[in-house]
PDB file of N, CA and C in Angstrom:
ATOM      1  N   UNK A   1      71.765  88.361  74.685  1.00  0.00           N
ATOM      2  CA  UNK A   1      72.675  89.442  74.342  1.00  0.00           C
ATOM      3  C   UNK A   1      73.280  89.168  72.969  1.00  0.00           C
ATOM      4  N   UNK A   2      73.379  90.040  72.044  1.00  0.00           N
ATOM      5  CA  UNK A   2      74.212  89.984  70.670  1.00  0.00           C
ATOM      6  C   UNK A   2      75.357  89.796  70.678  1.00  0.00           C
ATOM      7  N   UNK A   3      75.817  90.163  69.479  1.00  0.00           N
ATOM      8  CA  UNK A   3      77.365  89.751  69.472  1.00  0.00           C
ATOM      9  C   UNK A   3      77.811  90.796  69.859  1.00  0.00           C
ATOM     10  N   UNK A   4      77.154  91.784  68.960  1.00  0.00           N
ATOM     11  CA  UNK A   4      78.242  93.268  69.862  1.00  0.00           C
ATOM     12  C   UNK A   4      77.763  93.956  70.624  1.00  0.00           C
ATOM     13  N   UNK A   5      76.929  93.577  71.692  1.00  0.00           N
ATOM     14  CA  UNK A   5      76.869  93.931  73.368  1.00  0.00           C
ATOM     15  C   UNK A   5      77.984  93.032  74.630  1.00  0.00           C
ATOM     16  N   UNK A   6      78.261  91.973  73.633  1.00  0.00           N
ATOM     17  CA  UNK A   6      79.086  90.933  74.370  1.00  0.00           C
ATOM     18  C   UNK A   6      80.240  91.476  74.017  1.00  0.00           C
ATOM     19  N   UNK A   7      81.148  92.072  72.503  1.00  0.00           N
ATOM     20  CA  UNK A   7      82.308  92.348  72.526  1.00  0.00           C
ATOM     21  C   UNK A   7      82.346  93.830  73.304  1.00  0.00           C
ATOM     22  N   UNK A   8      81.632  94.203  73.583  1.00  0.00           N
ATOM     23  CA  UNK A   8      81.591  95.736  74.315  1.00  0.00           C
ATOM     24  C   UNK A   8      81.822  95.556  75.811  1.00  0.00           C
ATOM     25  N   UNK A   9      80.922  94.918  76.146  1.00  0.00           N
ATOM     26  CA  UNK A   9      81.351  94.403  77.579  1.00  0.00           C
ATOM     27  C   UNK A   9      82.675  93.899  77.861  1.00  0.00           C
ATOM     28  N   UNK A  10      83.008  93.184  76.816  1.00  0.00           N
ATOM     29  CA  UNK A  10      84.761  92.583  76.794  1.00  0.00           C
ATOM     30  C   UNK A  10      85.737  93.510  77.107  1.00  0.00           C
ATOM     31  N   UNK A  11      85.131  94.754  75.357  1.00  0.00           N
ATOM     32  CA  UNK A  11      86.158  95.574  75.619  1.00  0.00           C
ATOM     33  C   UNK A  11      86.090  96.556  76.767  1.00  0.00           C
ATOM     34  N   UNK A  12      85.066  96.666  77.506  1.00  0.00           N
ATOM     35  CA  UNK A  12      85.221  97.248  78.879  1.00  0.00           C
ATOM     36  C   UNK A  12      85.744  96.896  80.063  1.00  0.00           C
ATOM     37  N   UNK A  13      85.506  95.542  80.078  1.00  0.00           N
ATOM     38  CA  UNK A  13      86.618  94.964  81.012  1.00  0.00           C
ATOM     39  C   UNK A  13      87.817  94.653  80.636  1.00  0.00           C
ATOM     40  N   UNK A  14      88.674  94.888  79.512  1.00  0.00           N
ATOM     41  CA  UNK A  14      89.486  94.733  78.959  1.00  0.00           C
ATOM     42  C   UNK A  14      90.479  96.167  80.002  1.00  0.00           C
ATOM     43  N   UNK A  15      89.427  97.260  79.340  1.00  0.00           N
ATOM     44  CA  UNK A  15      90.023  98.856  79.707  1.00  0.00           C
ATOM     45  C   UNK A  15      90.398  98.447  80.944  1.00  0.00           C
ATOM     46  N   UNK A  16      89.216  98.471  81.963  1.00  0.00           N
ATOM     47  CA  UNK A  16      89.172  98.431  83.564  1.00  0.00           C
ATOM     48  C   UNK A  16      90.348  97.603  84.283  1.00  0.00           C
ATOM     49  N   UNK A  17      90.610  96.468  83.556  1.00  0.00           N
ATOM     50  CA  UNK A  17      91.768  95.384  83.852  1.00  0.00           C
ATOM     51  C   UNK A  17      92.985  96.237  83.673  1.00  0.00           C
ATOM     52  N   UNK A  18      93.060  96.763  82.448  1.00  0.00           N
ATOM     53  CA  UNK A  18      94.515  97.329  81.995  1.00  0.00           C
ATOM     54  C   UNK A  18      94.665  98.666  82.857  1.00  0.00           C
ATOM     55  N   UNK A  19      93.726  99.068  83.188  1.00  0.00           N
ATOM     56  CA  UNK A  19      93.653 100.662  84.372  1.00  0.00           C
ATOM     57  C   UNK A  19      94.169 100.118  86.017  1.00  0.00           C
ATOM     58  N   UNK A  20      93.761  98.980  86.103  1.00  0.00           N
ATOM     59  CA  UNK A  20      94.192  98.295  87.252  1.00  0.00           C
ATOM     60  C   UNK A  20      95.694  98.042  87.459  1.00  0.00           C
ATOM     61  N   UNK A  21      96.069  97.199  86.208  1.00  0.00           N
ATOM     62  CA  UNK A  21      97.333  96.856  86.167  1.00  0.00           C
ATOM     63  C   UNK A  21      98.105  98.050  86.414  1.00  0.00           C
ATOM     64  N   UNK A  22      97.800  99.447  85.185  1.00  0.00           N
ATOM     65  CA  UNK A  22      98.869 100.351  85.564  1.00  0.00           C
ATOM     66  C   UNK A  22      98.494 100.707  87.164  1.00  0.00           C
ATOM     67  N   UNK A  23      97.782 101.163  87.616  1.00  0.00           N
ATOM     68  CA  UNK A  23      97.492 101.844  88.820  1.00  0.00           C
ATOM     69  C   UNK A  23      98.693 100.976  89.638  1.00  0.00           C
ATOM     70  N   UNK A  24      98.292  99.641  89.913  1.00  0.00           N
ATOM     71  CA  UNK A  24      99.323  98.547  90.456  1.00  0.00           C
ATOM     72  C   UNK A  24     100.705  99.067  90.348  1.00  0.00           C
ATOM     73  N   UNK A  25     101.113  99.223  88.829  1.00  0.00           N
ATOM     74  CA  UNK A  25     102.711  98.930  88.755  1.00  0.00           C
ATOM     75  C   UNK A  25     103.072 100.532  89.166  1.00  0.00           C
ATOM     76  N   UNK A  26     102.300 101.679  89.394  1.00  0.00           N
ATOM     77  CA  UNK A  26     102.582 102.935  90.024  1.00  0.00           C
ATOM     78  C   UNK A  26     103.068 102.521  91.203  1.00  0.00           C
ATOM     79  N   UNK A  27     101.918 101.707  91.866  1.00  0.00           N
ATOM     80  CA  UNK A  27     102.025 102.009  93.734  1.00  0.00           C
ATOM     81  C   UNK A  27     103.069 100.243  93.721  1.00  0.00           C
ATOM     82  N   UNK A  28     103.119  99.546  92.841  1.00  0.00           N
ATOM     83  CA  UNK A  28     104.429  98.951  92.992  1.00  0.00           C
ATOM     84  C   UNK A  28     105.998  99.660  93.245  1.00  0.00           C
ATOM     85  N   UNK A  29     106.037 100.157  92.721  1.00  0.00           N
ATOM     86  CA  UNK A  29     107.158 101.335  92.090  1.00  0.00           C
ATOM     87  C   UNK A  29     107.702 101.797  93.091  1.00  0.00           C
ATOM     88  N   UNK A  30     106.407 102.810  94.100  1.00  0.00           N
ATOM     89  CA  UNK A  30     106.995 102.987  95.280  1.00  0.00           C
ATOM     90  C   UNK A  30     106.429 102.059  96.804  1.00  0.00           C
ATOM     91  N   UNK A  31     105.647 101.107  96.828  1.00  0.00           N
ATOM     92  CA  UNK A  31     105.664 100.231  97.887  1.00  0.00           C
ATOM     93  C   UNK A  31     106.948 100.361  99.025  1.00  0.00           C
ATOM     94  N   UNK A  32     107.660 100.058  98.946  1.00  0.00           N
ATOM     95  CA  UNK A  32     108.720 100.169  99.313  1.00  0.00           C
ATOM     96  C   UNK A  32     109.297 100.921 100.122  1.00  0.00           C
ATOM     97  N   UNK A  33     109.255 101.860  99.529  1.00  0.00           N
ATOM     98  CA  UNK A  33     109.757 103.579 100.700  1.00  0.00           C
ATOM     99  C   UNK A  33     108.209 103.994 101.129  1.00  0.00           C
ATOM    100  N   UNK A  34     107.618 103.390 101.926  1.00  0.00           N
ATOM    101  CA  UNK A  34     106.349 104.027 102.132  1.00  0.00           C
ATOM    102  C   UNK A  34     106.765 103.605 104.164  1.00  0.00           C
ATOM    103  N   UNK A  35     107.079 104.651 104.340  1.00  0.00           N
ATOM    104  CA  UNK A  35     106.466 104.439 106.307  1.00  0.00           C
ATOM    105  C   UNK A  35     107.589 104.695 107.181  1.00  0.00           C
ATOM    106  N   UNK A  36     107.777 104.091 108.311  1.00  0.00           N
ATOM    107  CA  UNK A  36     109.163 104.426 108.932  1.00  0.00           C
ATOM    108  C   UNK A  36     110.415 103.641 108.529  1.00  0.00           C
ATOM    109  N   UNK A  37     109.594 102.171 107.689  1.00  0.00           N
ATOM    110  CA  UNK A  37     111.136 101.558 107.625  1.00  0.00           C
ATOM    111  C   UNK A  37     110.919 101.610 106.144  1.00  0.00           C
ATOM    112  N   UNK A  38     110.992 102.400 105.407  1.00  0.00           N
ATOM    113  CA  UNK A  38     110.865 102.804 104.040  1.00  0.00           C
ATOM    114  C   UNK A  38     112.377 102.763 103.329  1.00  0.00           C
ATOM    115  N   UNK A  39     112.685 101.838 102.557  1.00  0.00           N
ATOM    116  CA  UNK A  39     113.888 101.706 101.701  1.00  0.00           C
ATOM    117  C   UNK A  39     113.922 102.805 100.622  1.00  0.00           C
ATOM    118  N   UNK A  40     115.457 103.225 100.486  1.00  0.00           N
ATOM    119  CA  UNK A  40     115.568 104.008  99.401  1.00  0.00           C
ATOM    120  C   UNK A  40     115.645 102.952  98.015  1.00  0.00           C
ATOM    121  N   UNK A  41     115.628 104.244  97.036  1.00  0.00           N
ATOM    122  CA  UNK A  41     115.322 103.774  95.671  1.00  0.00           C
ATOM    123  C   UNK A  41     116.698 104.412  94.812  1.00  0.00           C
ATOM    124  N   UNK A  42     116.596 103.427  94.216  1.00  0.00           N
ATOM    125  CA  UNK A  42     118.228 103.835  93.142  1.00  0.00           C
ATOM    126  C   UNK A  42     117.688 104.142  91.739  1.00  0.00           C
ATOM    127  N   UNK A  43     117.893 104.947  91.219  1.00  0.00           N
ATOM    128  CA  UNK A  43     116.652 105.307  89.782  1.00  0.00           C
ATOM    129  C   UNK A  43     118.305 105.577  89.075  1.00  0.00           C
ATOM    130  N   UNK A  44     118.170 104.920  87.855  1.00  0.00           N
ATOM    131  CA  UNK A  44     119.391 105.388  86.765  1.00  0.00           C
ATOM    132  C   UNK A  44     118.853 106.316  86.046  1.00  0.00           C
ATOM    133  N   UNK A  45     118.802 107.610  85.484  1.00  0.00           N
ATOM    134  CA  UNK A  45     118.288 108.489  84.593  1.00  0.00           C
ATOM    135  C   UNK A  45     118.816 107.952  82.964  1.00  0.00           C
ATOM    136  N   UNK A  46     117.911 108.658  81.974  1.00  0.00           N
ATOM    137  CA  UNK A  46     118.631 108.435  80.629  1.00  0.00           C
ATOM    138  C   UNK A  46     119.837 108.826  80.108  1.00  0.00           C
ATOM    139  N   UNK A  47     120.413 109.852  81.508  1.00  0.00           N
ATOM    140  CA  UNK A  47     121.564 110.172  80.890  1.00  0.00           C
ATOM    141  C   UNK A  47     122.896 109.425  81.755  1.00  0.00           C
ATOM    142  N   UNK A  48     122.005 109.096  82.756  1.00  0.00           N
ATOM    143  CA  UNK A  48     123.501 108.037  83.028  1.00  0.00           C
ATOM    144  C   UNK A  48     123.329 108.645  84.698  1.00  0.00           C
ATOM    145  N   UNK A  49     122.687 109.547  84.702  1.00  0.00           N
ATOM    146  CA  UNK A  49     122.684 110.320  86.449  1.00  0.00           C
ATOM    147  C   UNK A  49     122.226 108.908  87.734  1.00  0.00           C
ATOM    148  N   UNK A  50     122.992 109.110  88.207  1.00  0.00           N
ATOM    149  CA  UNK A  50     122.250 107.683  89.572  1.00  0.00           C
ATOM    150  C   UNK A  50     121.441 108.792  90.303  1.00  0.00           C
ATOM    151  N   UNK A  51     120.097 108.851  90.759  1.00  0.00           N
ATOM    152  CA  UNK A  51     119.443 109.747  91.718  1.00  0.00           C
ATOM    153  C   UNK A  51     119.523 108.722  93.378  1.00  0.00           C
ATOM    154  N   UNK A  52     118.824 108.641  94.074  1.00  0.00           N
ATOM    155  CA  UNK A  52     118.545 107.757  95.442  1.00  0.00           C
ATOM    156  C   UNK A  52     118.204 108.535  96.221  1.00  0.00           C
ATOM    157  N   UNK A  53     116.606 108.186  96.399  1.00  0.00           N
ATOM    158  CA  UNK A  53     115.287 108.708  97.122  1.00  0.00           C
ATOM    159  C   UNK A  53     114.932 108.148  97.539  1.00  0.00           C
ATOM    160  N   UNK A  54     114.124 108.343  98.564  1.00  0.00           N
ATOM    161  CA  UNK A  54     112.594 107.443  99.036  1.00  0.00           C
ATOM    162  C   UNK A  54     111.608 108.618  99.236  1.00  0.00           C
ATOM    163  N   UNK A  55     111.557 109.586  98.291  1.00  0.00           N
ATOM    164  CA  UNK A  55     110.374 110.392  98.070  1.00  0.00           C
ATOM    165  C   UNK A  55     109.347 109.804  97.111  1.00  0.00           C
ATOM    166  N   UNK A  56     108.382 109.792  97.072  1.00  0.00           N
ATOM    167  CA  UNK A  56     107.470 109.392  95.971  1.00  0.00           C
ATOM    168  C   UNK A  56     107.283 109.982  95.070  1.00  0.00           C
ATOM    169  N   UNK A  57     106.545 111.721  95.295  1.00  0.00           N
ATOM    170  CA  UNK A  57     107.474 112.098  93.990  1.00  0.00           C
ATOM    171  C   UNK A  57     108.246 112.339  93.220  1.00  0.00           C
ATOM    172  N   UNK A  58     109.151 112.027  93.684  1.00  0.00           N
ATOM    173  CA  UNK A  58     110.629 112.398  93.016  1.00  0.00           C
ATOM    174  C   UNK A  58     110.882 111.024  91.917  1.00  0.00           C
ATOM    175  N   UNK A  59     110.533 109.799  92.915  1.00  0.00           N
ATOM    176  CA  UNK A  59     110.352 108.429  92.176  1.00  0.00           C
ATOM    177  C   UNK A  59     109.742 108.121  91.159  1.00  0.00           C
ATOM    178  N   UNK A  60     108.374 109.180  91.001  1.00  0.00           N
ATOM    179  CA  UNK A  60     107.349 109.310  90.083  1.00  0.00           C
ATOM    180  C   UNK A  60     107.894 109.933  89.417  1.00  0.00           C
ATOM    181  N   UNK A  61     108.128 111.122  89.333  1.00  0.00           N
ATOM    182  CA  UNK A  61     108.660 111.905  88.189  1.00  0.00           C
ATOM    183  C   UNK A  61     109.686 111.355  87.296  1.00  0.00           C
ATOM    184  N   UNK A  62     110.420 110.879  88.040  1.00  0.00           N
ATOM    185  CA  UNK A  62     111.505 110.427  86.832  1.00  0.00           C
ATOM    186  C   UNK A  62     110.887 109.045  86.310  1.00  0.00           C
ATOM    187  N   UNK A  63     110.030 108.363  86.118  1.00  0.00           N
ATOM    188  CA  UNK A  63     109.726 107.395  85.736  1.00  0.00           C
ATOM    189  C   UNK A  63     108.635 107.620  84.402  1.00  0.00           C
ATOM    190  N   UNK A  64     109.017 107.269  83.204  1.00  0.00           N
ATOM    191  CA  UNK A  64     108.885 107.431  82.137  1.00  0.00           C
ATOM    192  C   UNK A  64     107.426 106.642  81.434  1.00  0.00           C
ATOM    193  N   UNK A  65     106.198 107.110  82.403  1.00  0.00           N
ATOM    194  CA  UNK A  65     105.238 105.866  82.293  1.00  0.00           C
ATOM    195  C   UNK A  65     104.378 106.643  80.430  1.00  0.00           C
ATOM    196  N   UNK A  66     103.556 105.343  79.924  1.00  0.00           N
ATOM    197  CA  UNK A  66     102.827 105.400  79.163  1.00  0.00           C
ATOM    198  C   UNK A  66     101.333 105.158  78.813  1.00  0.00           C
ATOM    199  N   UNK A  67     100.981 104.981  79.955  1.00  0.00           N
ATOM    200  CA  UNK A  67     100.082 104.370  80.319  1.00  0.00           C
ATOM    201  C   UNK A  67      99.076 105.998  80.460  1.00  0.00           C
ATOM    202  N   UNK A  68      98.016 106.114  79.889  1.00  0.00           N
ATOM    203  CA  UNK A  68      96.731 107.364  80.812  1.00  0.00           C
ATOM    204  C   UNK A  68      96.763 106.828  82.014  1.00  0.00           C
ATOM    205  N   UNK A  69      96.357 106.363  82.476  1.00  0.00           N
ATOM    206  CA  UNK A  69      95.907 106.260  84.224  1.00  0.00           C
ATOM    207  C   UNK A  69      96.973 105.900  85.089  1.00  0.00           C
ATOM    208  N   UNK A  70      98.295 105.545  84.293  1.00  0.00           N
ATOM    209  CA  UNK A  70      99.538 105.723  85.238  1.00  0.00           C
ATOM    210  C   UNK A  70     100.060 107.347  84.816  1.00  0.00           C
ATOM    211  N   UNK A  71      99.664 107.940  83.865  1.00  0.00           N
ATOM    212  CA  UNK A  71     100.302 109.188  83.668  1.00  0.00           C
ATOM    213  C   UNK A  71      99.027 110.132  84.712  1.00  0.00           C
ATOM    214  N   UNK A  72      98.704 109.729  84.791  1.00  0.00           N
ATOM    215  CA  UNK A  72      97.488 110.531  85.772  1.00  0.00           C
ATOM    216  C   UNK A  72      97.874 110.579  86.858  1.00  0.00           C
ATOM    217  N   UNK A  73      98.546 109.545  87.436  1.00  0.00           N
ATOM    218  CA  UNK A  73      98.998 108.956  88.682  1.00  0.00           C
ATOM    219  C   UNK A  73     100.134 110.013  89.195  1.00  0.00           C
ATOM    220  N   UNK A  74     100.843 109.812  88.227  1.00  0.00           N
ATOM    221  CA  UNK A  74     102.186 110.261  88.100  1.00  0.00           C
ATOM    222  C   UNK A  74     101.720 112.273  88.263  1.00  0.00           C
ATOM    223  N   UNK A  75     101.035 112.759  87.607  1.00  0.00           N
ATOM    224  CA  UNK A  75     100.586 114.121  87.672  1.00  0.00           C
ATOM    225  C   UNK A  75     100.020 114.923  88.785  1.00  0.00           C
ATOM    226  N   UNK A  76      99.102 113.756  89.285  1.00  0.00           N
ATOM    227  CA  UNK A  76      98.136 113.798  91.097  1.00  0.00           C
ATOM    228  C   UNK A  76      99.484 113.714  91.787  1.00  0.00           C
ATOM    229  N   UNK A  77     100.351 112.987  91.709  1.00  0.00           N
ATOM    230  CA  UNK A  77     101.546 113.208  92.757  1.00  0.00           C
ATOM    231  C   UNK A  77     101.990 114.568  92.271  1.00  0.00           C
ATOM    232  N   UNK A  78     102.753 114.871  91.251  1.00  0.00           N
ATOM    233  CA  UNK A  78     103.367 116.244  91.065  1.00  0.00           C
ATOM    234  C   UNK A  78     102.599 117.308  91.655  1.00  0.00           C
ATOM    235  N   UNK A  79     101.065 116.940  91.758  1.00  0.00           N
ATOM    236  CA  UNK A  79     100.072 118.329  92.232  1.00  0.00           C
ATOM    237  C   UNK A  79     100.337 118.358  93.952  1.00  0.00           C
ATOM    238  N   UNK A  80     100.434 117.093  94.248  1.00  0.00           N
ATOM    239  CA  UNK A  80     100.344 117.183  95.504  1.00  0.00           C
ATOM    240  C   UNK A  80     101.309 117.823  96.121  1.00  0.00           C
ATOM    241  N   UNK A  81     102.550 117.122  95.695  1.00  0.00           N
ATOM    242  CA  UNK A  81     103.836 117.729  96.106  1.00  0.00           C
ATOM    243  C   UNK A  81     104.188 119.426  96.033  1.00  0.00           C
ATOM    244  N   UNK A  82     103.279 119.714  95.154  1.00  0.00           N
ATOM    245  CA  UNK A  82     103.539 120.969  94.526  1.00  0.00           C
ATOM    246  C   UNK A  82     102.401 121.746  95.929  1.00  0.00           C
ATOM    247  N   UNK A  83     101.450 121.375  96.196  1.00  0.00           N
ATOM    248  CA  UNK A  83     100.115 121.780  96.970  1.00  0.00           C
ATOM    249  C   UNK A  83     100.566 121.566  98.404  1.00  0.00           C
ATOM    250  N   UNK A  84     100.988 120.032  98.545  1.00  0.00           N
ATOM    251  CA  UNK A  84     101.130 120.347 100.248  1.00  0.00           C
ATOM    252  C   UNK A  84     102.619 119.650 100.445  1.00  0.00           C
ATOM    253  N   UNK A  85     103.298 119.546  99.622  1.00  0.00           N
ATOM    254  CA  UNK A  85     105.109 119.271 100.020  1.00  0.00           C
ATOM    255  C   UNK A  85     104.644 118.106 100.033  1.00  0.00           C
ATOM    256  N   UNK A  86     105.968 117.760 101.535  1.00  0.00           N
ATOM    257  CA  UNK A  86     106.120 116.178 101.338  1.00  0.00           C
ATOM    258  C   UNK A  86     104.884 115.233 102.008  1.00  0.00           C
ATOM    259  N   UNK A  87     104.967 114.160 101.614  1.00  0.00           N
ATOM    260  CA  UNK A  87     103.722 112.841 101.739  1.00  0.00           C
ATOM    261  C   UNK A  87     103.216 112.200 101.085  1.00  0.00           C
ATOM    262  N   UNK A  88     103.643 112.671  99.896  1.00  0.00           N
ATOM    263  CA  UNK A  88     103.260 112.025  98.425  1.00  0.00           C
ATOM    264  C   UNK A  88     103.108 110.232  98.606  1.00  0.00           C
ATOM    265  N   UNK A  89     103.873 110.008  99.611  1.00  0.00           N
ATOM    266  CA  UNK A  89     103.851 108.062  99.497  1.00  0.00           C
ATOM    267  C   UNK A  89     103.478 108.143 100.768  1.00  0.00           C
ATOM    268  N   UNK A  90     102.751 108.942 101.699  1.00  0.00           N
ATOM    269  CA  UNK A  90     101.984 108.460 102.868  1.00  0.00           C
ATOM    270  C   UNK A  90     100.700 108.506 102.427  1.00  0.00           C
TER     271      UNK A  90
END
């Protein structure tokens, strides 16, 4: 293999790793409030608002991600919620 079939492969597992991580720190985020003994969540807004949920999307939405495949994440919940209400974190 050359040199740049080897840095290509790198940079592909580079992507795939970093798509992982965000996906992770999404369903980190809400782990938590997921089931019957599901903890609420205390979210500070930018303007100073305290919210406290254990909805998933609601958790998602206000969370300010940068990531493509965590902003994807974050959008598939808004659809859902929007499509079939609540369950977004079941």
């Amino acid at each position: 293999m050359d040199g740049e079939s080897q840095r290509g492969l790198k940079k592909e597992k580079d992507v795939r790793l970093s798509n992982i991580m965000a996906a992770k720190a999404i369903a980190d985020a809400i782990r938590t409030s997921l089931g019957p003994r599901g903890m609420d969540k205390m979210i500070q807004k930018g303007d100073g608002e305290v919210l406290i949920t254990n909805d998933g999307a609601t958790i998602l939405s206000t969370m300010e991600v940068g990531h493509p495949t965590a902003k994807m994440l974050v959008e598939l919940s808004k659809s859902q919620d929007v499509e079939a209400g609540d369950g977004t974190t079941s």
